[in-house]
C-alpha atoms as a PDB file:
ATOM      1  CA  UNK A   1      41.844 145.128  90.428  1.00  0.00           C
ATOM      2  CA  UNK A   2      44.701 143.190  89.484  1.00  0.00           C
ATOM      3  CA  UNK A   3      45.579 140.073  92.295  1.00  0.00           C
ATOM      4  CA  UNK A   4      49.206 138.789  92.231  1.00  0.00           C
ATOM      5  CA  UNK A   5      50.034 136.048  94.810  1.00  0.00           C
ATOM      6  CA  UNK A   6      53.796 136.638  96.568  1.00  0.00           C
ATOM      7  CA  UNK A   7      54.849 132.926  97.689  1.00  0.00           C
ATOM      8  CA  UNK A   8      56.181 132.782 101.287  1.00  0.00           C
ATOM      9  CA  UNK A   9      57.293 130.672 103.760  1.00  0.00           C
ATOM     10  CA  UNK A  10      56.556 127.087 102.918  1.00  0.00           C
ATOM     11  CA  UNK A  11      53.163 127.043 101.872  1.00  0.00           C
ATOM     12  CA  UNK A  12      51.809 131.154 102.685  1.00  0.00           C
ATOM     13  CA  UNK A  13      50.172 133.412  99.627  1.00  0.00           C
ATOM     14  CA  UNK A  14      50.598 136.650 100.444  1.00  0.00           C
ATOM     15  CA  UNK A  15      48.601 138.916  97.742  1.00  0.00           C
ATOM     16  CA  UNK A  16      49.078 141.989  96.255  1.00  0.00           C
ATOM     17  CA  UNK A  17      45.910 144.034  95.046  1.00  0.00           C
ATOM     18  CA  UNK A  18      46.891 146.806  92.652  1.00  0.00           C
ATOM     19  CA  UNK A  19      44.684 149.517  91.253  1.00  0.00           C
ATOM     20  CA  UNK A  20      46.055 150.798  87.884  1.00  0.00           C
ATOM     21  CA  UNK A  21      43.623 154.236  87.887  1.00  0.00           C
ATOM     22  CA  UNK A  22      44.719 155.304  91.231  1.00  0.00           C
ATOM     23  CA  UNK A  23      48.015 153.510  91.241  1.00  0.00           C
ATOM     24  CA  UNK A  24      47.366 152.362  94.545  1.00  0.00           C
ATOM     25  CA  UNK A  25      48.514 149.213  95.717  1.00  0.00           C
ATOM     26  CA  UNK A  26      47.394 146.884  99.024  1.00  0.00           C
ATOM     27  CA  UNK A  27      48.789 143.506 100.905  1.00  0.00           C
ATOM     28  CA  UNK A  28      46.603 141.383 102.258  1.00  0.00           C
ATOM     29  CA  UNK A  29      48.665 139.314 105.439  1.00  0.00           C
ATOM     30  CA  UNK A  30      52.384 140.705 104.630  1.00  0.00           C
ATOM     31  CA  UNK A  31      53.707 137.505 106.807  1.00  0.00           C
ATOM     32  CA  UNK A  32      57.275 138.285 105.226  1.00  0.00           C
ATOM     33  CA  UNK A  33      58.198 142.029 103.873  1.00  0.00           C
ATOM     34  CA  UNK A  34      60.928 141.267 101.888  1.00  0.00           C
ATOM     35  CA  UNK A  35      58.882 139.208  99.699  1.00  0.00           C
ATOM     36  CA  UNK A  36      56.207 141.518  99.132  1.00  0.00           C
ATOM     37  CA  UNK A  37      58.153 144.598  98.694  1.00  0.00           C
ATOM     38  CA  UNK A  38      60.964 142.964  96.377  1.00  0.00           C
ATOM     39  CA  UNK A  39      57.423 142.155  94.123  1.00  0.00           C
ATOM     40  CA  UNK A  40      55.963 145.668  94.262  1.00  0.00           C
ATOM     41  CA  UNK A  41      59.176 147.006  93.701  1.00  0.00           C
ATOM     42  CA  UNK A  42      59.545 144.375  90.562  1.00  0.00           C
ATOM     43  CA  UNK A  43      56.093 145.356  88.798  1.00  0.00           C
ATOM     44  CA  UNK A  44      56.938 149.373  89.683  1.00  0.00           C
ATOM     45  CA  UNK A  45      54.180 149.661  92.039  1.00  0.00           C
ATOM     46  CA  UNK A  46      54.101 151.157  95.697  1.00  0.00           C
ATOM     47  CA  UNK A  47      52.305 149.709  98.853  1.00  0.00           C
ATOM     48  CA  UNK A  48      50.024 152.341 100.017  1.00  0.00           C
ATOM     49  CA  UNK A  49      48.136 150.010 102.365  1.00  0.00           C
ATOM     50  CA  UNK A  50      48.077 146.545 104.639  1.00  0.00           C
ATOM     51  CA  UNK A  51      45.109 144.715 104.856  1.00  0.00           C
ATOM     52  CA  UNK A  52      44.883 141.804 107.571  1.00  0.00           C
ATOM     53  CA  UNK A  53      42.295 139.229 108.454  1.00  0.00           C
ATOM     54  CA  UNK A  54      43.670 138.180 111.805  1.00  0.00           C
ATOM     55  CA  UNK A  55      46.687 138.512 113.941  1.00  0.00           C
ATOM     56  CA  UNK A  56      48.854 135.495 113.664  1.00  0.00           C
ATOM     57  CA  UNK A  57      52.619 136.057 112.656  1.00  0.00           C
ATOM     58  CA  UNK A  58      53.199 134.282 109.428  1.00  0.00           C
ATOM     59  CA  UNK A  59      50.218 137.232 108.493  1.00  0.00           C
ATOM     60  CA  UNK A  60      51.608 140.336 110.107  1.00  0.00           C
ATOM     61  CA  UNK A  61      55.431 139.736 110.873  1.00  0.00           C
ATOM     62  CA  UNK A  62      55.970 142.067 107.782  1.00  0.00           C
ATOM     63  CA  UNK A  63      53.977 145.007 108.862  1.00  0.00           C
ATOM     64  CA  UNK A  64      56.313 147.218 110.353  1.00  0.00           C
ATOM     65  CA  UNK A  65      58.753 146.744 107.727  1.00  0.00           C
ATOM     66  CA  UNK A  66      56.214 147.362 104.985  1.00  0.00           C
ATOM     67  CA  UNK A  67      54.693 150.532 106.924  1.00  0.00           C
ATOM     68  CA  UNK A  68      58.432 151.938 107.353  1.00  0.00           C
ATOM     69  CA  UNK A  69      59.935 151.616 104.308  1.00  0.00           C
ATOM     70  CA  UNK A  70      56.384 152.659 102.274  1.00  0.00           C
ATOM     71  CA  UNK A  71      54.231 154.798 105.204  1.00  0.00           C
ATOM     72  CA  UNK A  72      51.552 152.071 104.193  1.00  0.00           C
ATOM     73  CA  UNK A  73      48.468 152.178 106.424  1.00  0.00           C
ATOM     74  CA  UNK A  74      47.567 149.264 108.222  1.00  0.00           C
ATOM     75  CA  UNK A  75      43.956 147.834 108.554  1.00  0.00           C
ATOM     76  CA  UNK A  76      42.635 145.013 110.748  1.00  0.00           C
ATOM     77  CA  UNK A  77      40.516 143.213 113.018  1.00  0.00           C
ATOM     78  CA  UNK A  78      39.338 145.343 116.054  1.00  0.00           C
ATOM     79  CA  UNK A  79      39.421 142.571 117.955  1.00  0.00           C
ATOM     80  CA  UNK A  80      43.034 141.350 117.818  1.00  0.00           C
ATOM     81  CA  UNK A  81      46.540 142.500 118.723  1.00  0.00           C
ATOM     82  CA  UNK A  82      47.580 144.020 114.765  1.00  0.00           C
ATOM     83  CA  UNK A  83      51.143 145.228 114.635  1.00  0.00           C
ATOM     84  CA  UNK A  84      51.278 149.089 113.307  1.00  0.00           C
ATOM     85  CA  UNK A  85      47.730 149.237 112.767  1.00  0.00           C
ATOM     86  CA  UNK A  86      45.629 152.779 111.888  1.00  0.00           C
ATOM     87  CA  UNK A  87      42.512 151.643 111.077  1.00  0.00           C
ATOM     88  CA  UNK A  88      40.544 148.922 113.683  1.00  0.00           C
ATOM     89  CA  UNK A  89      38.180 147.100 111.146  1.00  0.00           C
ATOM     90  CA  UNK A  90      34.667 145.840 112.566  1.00  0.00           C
ATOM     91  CA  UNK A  91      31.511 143.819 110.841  1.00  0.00           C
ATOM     92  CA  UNK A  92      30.304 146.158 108.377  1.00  0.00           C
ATOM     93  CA  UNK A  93      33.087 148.529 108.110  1.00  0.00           C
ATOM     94  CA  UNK A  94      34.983 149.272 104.342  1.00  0.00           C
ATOM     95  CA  UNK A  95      37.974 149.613 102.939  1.00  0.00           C
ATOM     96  CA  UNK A  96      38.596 150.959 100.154  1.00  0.00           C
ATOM     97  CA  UNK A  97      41.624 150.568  97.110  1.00  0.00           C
ATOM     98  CA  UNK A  98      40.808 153.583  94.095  1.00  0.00           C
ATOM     99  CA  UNK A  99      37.169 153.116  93.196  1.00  0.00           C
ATOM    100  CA  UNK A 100      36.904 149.506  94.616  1.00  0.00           C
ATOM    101  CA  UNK A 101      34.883 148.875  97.884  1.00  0.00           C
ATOM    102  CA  UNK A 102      35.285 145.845 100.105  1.00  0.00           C
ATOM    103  CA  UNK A 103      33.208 145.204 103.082  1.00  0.00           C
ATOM    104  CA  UNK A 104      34.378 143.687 106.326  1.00  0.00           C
ATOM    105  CA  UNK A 105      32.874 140.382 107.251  1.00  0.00           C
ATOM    106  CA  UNK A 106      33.200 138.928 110.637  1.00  0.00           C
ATOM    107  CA  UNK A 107      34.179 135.017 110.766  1.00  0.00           C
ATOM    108  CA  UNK A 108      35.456 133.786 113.454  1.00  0.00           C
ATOM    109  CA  UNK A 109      36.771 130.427 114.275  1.00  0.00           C
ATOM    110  CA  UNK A 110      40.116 129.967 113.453  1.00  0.00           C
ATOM    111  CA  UNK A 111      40.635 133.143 115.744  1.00  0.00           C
ATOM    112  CA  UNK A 112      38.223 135.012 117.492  1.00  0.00           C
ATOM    113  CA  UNK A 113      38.804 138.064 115.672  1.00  0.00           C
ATOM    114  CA  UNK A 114      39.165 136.969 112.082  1.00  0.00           C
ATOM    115  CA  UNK A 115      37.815 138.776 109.119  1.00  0.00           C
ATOM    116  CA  UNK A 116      37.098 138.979 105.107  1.00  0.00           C
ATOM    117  CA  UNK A 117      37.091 141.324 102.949  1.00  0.00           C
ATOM    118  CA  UNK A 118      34.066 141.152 100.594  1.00  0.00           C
ATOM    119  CA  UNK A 119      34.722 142.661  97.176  1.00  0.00           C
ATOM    120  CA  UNK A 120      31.149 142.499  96.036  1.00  0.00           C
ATOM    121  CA  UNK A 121      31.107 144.007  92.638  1.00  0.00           C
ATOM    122  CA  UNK A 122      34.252 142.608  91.761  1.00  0.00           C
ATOM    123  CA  UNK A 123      33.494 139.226  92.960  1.00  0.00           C
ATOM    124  CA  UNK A 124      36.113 138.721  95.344  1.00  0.00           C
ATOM    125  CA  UNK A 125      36.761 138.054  98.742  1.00  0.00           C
ATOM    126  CA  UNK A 126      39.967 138.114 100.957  1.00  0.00           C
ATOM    127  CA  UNK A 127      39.045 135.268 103.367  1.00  0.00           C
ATOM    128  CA  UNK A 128      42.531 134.235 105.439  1.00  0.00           C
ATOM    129  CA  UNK A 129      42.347 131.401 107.082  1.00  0.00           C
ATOM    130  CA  UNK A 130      38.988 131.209 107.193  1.00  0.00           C
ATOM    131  CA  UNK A 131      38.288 129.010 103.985  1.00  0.00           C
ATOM    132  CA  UNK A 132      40.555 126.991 102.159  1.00  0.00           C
ATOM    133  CA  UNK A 133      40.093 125.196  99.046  1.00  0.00           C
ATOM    134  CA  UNK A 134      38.575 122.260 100.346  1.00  0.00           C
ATOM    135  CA  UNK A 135      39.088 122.707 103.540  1.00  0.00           C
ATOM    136  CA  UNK A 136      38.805 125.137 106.305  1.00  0.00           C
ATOM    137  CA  UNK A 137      41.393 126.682 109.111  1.00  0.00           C
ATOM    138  CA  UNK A 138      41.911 124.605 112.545  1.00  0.00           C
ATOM    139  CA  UNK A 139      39.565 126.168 115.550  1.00  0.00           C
ATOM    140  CA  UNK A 140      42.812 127.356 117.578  1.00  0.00           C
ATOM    141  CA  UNK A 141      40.064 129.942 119.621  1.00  0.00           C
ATOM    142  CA  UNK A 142      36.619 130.019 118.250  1.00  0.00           C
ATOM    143  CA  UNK A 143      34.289 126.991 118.428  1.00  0.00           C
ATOM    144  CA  UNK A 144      32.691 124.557 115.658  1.00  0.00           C
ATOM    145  CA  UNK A 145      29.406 126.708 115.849  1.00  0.00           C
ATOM    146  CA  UNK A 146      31.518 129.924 115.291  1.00  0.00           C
ATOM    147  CA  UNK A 147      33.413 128.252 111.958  1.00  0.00           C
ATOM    148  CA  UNK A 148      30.054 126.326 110.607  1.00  0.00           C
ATOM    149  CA  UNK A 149      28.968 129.515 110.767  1.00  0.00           C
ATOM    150  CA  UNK A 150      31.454 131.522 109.560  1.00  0.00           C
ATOM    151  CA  UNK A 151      31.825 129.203 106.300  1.00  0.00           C
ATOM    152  CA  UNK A 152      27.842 129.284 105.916  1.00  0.00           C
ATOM    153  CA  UNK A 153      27.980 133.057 105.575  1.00  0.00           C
ATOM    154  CA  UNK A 154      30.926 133.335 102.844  1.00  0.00           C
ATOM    155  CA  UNK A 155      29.401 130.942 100.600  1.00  0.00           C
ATOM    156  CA  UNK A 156      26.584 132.284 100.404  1.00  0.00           C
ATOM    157  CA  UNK A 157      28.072 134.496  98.263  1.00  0.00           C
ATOM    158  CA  UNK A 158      27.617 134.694  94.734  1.00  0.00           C
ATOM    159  CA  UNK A 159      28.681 131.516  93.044  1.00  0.00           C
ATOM    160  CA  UNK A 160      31.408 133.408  90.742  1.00  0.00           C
ATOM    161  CA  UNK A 161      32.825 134.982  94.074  1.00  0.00           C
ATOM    162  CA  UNK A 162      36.893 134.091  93.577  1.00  0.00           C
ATOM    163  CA  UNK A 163      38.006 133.107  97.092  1.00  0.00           C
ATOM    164  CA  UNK A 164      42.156 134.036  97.860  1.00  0.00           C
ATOM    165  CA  UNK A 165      43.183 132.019 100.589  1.00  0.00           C
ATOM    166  CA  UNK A 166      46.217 132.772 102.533  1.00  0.00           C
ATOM    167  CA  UNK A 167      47.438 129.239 102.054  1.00  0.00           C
ATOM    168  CA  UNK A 168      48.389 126.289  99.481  1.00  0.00           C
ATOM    169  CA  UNK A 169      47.022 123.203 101.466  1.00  0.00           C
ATOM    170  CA  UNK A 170      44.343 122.549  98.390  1.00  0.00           C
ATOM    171  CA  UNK A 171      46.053 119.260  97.793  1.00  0.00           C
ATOM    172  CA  UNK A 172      45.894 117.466 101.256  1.00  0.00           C
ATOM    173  CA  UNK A 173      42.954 119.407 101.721  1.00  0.00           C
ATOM    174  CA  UNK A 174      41.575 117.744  98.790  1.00  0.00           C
ATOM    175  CA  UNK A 175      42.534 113.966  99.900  1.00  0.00           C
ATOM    176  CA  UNK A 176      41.039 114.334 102.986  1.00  0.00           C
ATOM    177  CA  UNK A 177      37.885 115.235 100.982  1.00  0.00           C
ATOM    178  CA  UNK A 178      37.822 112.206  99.359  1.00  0.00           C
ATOM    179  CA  UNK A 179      38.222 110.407 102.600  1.00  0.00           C
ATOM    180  CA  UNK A 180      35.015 112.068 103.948  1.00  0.00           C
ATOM    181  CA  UNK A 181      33.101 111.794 100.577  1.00  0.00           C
ATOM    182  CA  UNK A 182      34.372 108.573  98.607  1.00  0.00           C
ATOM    183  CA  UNK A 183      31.002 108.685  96.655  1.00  0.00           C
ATOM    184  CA  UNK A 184      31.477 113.191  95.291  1.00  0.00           C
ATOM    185  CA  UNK A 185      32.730 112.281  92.184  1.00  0.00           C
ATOM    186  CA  UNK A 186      33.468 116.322  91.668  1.00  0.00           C
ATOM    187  CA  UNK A 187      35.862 115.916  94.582  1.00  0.00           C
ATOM    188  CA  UNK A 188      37.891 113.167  93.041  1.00  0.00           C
ATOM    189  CA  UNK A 189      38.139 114.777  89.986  1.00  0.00           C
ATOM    190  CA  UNK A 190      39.071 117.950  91.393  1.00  0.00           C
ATOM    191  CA  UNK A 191      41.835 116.350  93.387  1.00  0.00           C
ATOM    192  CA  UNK A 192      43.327 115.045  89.710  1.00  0.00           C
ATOM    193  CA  UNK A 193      43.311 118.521  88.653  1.00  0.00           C
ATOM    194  CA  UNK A 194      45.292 119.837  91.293  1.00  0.00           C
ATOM    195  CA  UNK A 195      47.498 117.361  91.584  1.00  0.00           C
ATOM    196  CA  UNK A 196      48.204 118.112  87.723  1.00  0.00           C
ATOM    197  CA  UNK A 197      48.640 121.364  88.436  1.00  0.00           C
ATOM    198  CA  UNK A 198      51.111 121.179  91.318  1.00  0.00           C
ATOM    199  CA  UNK A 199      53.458 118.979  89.141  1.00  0.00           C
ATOM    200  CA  UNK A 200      53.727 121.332  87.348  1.00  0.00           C
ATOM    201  CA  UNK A 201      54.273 124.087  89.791  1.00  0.00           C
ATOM    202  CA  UNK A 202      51.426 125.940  89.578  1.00  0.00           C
ATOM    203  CA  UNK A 203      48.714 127.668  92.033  1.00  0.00           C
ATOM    204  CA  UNK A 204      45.199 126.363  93.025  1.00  0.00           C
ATOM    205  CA  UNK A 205      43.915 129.447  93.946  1.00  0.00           C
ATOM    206  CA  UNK A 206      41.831 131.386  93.757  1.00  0.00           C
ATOM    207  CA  UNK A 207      38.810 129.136  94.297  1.00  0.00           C
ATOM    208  CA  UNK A 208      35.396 129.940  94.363  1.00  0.00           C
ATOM    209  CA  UNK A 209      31.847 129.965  95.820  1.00  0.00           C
ATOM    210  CA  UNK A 210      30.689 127.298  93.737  1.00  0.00           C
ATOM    211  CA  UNK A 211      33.870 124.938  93.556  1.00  0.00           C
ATOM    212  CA  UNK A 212      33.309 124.840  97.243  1.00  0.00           C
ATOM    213  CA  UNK A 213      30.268 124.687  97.322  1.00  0.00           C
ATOM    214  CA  UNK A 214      30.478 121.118  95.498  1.00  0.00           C
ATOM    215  CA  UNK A 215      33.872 120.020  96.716  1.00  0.00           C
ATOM    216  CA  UNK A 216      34.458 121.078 100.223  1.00  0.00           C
ATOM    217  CA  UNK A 217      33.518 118.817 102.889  1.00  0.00           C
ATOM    218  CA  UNK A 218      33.334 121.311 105.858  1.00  0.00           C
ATOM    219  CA  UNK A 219      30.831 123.575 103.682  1.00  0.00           C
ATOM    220  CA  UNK A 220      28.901 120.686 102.643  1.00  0.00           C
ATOM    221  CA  UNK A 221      28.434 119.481 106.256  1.00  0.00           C
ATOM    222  CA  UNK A 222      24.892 120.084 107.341  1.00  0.00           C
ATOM    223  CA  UNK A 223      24.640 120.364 110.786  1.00  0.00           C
ATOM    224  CA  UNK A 224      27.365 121.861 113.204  1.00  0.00           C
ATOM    225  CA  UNK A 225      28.028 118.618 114.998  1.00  0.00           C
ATOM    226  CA  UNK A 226      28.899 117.127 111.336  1.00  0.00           C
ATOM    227  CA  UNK A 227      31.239 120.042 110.574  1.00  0.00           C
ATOM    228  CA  UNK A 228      32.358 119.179 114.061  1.00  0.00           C
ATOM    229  CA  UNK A 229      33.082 115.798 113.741  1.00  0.00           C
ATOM    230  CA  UNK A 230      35.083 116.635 110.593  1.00  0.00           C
ATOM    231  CA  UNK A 231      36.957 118.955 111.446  1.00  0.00           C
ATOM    232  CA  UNK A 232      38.228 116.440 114.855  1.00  0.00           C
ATOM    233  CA  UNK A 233      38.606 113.641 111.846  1.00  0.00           C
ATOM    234  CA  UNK A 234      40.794 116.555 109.858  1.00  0.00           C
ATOM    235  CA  UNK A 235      42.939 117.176 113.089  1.00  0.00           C
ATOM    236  CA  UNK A 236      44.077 114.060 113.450  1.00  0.00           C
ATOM    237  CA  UNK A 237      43.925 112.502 109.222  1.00  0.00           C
ATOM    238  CA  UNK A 238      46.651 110.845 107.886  1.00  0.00           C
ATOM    239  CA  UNK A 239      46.873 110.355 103.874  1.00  0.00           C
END
């Protein structure tokens, strides 16, 4: 599968997933239409299907656009309020892009109905807000037990597992880090290579299982009242 990310907003990735075999083509969280069709329509390729992880705008404002100008069909979470959506996705449930299989995971915590999509053979997973590099998504419904837990279960993915994260916040994410770890000397020197590569315009992501693993403060918390009192230090940080 070939995974392009479509800039939006101020800080949004949406992604495009394209399948040269089949010639089928998904987006995961079309926040804004325009941008995501202008790309498919750029690389000659056709949107046969939305994915979402959870129900907040700046993820599905674009998918009645995209499903009426394309007929794309529109997964996501059974639990949440998904504009134009066909297919209610549950724990355990699959979609599927040509050959390639990706399993729903429940994590809740940033919203109650929040999923991933697990791309197991292909090492990839489709996580939202879930996880970010570094950092993980503010608990606007679920609780810190729900998101320590939620975390706990993607990394224990496969170390090589490439993480696409539906924002760029790697770089405050990443000072923050420091704050809460001044002695992770893979965290500070981490934060140097981001920083490099944002002057010169480029994308953090993907991340993975085991950059996370080391880095990210919220994963590395062991207890739910430390991921709790971290993510209440996060809330409130300033750099």
């Amino acid at each position: 599968m070939q995974v392009i990310a479509v800039p939006a907003f101020n800080d949004n990735y949406l992604w495009l997933v394209h399948d040269e075999p089949s010639g089928e083509t998904a987006v995961v969280d079309p926040g804004d239409a325009g941008a995501v069709l202008a790309e498919a329509e750029r690389r000659g390729w056709t949107i046969t299907q939305v994915w979402n992880t959870h129900w907040h705008p700046d993820h599905v404002g674009g998918n009645l656009a995209v499903k009426e100008t394309t007929g794309a069909r529109i997964s996501g979470p059974a639990g949440e309020s998904i504009p134009g959506r066909d297919v209610a996705l549950s724990e355990g449930d699959e979609v599927r892009l040509g050959q390639h299989i990706g399993r729903v995971l429940a994590v809740p915590g940033h919203t109650l109905g929040h999923i991933a999509l697990i791309f197991e053979k292909e090492r990839m997973a489709f996580v939202g807000d879930t996880l970010f590099a570094m950092g993980c998504g503010r608990l606007f419904e679920g609780t810190p037990q729900q998101m320590y837990g939620s975390l706990q279960r993607l990394v224990s993915l496969p170390d090589d597992t490439r993480l696409y994260c539906a924002h760029e916040y790697t770089l405050s994410n990443g000072v923050f880090a420091v704050h809460a770890e001044p002695e992770n000397g893979a965290t500070a020197r981490r934060v140097s290579e981001v920083k490099r590569l944002r002057e010169e315009g480029k994308i953090t992501l993907p991340t993975t299982v085991a950059q996370e693993r080391e880095t990210n403060p919220f994963v590395r918390a062991t207890n739910e009242q430390e991921f709790a009192r971290l993510r209440k230090a996060k809330d409130s940080f300033r750099s």
